[in-house]
C-alpha atoms as a PDB file:
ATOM      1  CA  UNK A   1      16.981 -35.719  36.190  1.00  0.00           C
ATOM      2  CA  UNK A   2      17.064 -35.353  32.778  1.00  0.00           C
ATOM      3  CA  UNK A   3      18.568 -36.900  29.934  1.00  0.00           C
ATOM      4  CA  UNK A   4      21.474 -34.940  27.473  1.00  0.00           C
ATOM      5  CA  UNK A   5      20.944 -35.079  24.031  1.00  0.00           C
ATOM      6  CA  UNK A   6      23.728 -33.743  21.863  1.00  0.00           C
ATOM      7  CA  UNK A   7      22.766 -31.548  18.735  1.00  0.00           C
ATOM      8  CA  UNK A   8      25.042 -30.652  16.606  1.00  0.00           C
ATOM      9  CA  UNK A   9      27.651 -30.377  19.573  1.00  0.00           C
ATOM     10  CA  UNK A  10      25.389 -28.444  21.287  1.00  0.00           C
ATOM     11  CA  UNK A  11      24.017 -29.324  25.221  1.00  0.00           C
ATOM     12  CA  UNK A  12      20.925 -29.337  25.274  1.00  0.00           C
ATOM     13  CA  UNK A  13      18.157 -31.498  27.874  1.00  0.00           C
ATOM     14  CA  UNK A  14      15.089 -33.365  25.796  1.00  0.00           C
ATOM     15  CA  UNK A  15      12.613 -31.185  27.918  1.00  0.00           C
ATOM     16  CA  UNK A  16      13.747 -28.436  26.126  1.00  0.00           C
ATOM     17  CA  UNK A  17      12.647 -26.786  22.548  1.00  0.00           C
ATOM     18  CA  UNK A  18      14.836 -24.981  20.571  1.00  0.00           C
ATOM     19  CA  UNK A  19      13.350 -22.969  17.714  1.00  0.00           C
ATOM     20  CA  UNK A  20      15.398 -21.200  15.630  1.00  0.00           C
ATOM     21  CA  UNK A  21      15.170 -17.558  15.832  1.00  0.00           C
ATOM     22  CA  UNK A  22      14.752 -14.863  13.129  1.00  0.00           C
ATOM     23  CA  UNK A  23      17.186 -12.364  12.364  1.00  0.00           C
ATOM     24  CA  UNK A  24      14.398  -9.875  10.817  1.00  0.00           C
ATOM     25  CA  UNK A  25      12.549 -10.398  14.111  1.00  0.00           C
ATOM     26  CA  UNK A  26      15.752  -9.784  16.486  1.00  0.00           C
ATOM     27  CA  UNK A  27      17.173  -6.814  14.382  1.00  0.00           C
ATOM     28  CA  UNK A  28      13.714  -4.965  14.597  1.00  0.00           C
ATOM     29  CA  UNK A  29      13.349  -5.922  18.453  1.00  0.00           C
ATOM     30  CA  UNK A  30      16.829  -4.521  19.048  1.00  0.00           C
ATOM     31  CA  UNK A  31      16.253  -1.506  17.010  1.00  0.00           C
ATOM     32  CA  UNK A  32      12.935  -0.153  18.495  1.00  0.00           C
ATOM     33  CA  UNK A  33      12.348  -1.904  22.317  1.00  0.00           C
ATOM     34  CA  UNK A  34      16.376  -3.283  22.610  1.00  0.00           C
ATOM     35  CA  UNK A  35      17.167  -0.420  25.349  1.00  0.00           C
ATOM     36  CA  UNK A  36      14.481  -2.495  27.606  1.00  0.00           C
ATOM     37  CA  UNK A  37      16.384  -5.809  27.098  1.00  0.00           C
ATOM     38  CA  UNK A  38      13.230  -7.224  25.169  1.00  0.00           C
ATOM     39  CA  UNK A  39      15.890  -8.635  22.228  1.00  0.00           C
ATOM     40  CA  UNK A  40      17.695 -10.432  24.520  1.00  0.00           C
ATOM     41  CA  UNK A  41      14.381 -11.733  26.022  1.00  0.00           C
ATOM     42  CA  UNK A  42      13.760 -12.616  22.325  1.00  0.00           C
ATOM     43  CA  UNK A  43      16.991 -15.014  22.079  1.00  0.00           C
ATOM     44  CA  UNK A  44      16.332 -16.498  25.261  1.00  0.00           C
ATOM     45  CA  UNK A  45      18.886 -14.889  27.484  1.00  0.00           C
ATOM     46  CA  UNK A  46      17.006 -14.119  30.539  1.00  0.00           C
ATOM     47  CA  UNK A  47      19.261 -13.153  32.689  1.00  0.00           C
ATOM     48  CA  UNK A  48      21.279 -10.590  30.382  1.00  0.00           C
ATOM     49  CA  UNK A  49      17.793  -8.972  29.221  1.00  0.00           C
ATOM     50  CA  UNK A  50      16.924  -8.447  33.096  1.00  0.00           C
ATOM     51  CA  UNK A  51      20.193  -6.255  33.331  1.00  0.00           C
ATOM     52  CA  UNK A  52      19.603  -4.818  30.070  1.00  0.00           C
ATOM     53  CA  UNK A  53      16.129  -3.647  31.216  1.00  0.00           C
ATOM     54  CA  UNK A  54      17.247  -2.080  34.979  1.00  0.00           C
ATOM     55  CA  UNK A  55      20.122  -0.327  33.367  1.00  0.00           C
ATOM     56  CA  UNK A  56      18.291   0.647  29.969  1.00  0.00           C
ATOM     57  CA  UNK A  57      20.599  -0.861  27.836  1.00  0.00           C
ATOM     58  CA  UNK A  58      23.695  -0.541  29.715  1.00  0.00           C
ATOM     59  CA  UNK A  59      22.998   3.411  29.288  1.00  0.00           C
ATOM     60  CA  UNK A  60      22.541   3.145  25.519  1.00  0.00           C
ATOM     61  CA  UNK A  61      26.066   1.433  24.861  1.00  0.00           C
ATOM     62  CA  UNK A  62      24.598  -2.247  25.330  1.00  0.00           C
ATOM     63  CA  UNK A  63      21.500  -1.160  23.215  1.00  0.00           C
ATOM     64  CA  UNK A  64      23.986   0.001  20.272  1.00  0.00           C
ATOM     65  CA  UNK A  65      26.232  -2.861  20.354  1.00  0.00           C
ATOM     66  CA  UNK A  66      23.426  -5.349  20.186  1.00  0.00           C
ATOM     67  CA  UNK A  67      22.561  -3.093  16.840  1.00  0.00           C
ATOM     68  CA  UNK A  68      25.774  -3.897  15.611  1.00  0.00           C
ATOM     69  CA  UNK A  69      26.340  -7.504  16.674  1.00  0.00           C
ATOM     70  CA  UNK A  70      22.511  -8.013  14.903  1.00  0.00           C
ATOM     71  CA  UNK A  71      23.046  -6.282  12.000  1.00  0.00           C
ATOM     72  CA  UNK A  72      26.210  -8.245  11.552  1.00  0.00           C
ATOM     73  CA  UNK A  73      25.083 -11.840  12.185  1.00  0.00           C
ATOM     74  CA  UNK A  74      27.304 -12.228  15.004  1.00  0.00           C
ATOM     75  CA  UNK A  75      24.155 -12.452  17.376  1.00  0.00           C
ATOM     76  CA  UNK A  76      23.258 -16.086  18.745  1.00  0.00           C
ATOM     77  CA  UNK A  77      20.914 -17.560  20.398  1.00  0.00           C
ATOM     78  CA  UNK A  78      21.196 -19.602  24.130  1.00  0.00           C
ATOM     79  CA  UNK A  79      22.270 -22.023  22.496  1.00  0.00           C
ATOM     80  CA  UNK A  80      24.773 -20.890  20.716  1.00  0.00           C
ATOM     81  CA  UNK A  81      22.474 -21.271  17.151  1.00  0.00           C
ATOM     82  CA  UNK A  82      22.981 -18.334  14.590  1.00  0.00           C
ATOM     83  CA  UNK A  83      20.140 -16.294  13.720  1.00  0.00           C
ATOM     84  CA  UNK A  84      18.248 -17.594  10.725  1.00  0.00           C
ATOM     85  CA  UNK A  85      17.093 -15.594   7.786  1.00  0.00           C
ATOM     86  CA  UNK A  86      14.543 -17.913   6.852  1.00  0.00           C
ATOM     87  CA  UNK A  87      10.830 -16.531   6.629  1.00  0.00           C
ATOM     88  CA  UNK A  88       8.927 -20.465   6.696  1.00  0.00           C
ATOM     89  CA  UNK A  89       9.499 -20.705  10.755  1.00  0.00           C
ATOM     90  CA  UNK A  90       7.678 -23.480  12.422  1.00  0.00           C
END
């Protein structure tokens, strides 16, 4: 069983690494390859990017909203983590 380390509020187990993602990387992913879920594969959400893949982006309306919620900053990660803007990743 593993141990829960609180992060800034967030749940998260010590097994676990949490990177923090790039919102140049994740606006360009959803723009060109988001219809085939590959964004959300991107952020870490697995299961949403399977169903955005076998329904090819919700029919195009999933694909543009993603656009939107990117292009905004309103897009997260798993964890809940905003996207950062940050070029000097680890």
């Amino acid at each position: 069983m593993a141990r829960k380390v609180y992060n800034k509020g967030m749940n998260q187990t010590l097994n676990q690494k949490s990177y923090p993602r790039n919102y140049f990387i994740a606006l360009a992913l959803s723009i060109f390859v988001g219809e085939f879920g590959i964004d959300r594969f991107y952020l870490g959400k697995i299961g949403t990017g399977i169903l955005k893949l076998i329904t090819f982006g919700g029919l195009g309306v999933w694909w543009i909203i993603d656009i939107v919620l990117t292009a905004t900053g309103e897009a997260r990660d798993k964890h809940g983590q905003p996207l950062t803007r940050d070029f000097n990743l680890p």
